[in-house]
N, C-alpha and C. Protein backbone atom coordinates (compact mmCIF):
# COMPACT_ATOMS: atom_id res chain seq x y z
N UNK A 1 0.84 -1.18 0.00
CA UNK A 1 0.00 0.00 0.00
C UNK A 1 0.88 1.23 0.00
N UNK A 2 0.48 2.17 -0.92
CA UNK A 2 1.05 3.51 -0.98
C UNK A 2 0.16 4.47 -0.14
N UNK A 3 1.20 5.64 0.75
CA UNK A 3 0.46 6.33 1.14
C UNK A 3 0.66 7.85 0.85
N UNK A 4 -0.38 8.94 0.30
CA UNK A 4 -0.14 9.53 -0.19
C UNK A 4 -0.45 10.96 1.20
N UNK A 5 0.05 11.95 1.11
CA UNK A 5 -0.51 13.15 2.06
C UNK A 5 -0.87 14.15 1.41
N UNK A 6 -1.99 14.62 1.46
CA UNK A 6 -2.33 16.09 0.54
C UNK A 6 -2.54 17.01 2.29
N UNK A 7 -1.45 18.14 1.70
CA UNK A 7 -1.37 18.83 2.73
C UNK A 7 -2.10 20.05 2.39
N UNK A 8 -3.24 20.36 2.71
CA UNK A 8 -4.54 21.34 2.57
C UNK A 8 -4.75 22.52 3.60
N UNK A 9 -5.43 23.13 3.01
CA UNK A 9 -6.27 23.98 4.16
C UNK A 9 -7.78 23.25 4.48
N UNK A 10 -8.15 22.74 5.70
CA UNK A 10 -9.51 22.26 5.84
C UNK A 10 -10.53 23.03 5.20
N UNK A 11 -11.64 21.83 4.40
CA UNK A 11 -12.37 22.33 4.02
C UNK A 11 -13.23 21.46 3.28
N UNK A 12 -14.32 22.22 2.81
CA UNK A 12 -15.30 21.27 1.90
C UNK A 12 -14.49 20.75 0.79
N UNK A 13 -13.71 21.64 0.02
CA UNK A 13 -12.87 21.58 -1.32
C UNK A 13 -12.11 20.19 -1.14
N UNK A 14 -11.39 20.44 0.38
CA UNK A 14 -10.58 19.45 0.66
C UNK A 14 -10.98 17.98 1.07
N UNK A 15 -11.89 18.10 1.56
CA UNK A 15 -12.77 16.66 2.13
C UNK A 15 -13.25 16.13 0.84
N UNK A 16 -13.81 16.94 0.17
CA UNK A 16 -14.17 16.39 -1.14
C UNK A 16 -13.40 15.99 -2.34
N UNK A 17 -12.19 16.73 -2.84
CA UNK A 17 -11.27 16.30 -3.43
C UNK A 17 -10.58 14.85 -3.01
N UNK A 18 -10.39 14.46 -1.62
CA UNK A 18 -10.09 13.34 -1.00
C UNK A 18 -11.07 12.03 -0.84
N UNK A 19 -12.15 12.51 -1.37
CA UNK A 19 -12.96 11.47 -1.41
C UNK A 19 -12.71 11.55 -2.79
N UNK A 20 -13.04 12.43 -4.21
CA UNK A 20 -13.19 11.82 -5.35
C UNK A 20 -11.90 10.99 -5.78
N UNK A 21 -10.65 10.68 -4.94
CA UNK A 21 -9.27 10.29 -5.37
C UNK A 21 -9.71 9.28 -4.93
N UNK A 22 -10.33 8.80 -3.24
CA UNK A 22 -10.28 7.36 -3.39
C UNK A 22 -11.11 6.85 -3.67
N UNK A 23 -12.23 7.37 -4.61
CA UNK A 23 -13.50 6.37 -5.30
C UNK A 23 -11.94 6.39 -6.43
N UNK A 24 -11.59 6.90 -7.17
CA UNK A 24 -10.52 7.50 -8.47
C UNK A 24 -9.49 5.58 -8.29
N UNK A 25 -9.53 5.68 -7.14
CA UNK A 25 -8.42 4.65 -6.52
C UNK A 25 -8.92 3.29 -7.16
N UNK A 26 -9.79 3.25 -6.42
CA UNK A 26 -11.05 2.11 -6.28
C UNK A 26 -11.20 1.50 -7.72
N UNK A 27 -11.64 2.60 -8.38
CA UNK A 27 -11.90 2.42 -9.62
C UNK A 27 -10.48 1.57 -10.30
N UNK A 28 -9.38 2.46 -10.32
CA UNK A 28 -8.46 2.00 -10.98
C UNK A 28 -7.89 0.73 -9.99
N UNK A 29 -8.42 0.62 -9.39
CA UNK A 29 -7.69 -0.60 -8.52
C UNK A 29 -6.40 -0.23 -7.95
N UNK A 30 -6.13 0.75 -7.80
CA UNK A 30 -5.02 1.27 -6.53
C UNK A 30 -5.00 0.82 -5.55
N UNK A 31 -3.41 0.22 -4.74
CA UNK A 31 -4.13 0.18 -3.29
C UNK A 31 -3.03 1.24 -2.14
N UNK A 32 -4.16 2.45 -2.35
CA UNK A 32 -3.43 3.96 -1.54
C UNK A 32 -4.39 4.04 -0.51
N UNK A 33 -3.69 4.94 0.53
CA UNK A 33 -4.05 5.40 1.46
C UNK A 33 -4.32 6.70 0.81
N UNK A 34 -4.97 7.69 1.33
CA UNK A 34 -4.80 9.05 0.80
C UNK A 34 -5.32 9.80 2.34
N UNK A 35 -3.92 10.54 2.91
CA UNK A 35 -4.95 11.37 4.02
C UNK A 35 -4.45 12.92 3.63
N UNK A 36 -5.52 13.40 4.50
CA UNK A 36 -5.73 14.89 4.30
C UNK A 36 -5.53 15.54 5.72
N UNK A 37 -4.15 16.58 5.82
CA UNK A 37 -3.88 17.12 6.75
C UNK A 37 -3.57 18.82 6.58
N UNK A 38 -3.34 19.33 7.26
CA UNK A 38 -2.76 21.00 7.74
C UNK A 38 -1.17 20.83 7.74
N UNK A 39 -0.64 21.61 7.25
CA UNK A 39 1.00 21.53 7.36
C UNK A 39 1.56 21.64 8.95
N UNK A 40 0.23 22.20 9.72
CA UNK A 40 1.51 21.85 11.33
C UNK A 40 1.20 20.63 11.90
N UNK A 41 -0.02 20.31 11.22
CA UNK A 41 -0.21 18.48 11.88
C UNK A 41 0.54 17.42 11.34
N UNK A 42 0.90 17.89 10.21
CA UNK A 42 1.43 17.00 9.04
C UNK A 42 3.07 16.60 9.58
N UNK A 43 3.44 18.05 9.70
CA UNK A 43 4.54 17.74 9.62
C UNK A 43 5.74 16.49 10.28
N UNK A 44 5.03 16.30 11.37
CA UNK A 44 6.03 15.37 12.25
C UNK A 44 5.80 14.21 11.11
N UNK A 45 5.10 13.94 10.25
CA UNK A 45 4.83 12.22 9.92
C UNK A 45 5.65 12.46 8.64
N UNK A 46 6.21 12.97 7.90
CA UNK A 46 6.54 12.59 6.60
C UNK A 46 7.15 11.63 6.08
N UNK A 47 8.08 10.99 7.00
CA UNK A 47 8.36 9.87 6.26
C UNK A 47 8.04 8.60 6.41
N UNK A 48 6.46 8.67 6.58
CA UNK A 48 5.46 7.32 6.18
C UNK A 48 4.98 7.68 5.28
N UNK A 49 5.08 8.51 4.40
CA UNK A 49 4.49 9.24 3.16
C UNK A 49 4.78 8.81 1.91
N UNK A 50 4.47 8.26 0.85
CA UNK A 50 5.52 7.98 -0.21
C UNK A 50 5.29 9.22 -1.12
N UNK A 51 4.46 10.12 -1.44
CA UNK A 51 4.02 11.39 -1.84
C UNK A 51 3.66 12.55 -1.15
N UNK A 52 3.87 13.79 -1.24
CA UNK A 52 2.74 14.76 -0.77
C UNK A 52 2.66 15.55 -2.08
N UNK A 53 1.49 15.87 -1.52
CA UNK A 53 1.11 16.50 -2.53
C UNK A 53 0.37 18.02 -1.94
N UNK A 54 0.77 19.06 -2.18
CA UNK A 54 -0.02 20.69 -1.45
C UNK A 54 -1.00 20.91 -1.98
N UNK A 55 -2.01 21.78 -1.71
CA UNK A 55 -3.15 23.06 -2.27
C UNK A 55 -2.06 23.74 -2.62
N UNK A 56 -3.12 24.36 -3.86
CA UNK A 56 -2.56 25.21 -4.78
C UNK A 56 -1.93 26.62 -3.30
N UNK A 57 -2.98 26.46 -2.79
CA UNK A 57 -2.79 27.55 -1.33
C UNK A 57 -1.82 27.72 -0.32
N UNK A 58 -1.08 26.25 -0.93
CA UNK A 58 0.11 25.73 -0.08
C UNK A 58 1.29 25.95 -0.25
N UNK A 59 1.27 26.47 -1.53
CA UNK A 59 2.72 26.25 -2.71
C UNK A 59 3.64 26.77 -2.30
N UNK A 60 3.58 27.91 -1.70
CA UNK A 60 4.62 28.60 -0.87
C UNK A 60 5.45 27.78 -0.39
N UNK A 61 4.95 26.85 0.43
CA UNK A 61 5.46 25.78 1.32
C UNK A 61 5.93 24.84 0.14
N UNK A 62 6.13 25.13 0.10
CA UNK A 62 7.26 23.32 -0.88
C UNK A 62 8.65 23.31 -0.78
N UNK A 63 9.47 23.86 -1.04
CA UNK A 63 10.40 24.56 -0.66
C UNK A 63 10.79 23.95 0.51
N UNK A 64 10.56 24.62 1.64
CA UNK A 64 10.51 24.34 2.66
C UNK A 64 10.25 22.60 3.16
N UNK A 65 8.98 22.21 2.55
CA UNK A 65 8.43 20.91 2.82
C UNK A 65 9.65 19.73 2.57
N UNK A 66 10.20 20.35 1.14
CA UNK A 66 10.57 19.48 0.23
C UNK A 66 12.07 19.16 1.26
N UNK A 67 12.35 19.85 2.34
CA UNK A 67 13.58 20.16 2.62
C UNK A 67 13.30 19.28 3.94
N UNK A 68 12.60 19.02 4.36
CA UNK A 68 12.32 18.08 5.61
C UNK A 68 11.40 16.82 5.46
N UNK A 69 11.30 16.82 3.84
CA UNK A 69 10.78 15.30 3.69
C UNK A 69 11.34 13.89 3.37
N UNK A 70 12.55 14.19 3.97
CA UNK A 70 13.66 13.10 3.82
C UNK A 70 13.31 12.16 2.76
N UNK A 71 13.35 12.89 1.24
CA UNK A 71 13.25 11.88 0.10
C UNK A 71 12.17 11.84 -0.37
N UNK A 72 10.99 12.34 0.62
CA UNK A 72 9.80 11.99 -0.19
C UNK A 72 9.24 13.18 -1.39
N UNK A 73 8.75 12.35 -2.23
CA UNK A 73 8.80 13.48 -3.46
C UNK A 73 7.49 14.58 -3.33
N UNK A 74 7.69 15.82 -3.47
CA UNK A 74 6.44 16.90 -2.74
C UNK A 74 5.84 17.76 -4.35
N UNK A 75 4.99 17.95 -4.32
CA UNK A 75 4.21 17.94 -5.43
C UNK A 75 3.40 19.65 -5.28
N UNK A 76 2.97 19.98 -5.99
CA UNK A 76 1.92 21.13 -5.84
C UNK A 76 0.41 20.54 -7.06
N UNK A 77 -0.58 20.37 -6.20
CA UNK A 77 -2.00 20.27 -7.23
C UNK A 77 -2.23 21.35 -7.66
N UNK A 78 -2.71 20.87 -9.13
CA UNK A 78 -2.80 21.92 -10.18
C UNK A 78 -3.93 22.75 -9.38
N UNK A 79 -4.27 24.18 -10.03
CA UNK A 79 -5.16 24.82 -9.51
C UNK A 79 -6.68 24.86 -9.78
N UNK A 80 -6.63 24.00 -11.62
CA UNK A 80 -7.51 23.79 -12.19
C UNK A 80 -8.19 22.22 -11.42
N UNK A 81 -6.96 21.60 -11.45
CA UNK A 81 -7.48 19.84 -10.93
C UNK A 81 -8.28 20.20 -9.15
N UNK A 82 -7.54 21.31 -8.71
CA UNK A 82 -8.17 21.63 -7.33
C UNK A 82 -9.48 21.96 -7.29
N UNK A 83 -9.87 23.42 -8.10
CA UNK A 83 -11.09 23.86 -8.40
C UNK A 83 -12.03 22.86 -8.74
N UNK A 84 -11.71 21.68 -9.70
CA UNK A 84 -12.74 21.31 -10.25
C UNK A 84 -12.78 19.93 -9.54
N UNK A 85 -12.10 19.42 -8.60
CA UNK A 85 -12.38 18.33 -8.08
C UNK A 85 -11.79 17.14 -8.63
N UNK A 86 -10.80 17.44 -9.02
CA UNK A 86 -10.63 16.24 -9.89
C UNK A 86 -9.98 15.33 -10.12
N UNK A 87 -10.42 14.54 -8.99
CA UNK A 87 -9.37 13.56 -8.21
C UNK A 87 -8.63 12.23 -9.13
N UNK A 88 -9.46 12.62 -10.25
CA UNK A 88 -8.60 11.71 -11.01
C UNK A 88 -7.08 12.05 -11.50
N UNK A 89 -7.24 12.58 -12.06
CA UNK A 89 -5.88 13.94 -12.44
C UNK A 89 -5.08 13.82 -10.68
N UNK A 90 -5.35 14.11 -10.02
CA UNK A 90 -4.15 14.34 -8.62
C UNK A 90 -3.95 12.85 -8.55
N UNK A 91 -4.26 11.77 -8.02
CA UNK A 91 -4.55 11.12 -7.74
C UNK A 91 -3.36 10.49 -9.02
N UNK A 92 -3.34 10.79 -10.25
CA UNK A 92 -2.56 10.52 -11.09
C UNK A 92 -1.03 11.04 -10.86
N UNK A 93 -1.25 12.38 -10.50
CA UNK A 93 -0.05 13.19 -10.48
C UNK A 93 0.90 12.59 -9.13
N UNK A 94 0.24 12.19 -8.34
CA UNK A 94 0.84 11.48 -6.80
C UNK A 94 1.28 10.04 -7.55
N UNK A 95 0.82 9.31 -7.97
CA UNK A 95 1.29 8.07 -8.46
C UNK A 95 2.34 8.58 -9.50
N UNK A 96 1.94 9.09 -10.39
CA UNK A 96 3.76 9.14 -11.14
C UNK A 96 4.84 9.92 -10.30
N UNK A 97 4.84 10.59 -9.06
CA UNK A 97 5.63 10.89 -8.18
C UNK A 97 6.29 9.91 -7.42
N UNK A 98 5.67 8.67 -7.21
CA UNK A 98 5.87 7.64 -6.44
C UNK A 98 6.40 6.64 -7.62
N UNK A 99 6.65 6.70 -8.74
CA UNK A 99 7.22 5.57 -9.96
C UNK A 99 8.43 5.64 -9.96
């Protein structure tokens, strides 16, 4: 099992984007974890992570992220795939991060 972290701002956008990835999963027969956290909760866990992936809201932070994720590869979701929900597309973009 892969586990992926989308590091968000709480929210409907976000609860919901995290559900359409793991029906997205399901479908394709993935077998991911996908959780959804805040960058100060997040942070202590990263390296059970095999991805993260930010909000577009986050991007600032990568940089930074990318520098204390001992290896793990850190991503920014598109702004369009964010807006529109579209957990297929992220959900894609986290798996070729993890190949």
């Amino acid at each position: 099992m892969k586990n992926i972290l989308l590091v968000v701002r709480p929210g409907m956008s976000a609860s919901l984007l995290t559900k359409h990835m793991k029906d997205e999963a399901q479908v394709q027969g993935k077998n991911v974890n996908i959780v959804t956290d805040c960058y100060a909760r997040a942070r202590a866990d990263y390296a059970k992570y095999d991805a993260i992936l930010l909000g577009p809201e986050e991007k600032h932070m990568a940089d930074k992220l990318s520098d204390h994720a001992d290896g793990t590869p850190v991503g920014v979701i598109d702004m369009k795939d964010y807006g529109t929900l579209n957990g297929a597309h992220v959900l894609n973009q986290a798996c070729h991060m993890m190949a």
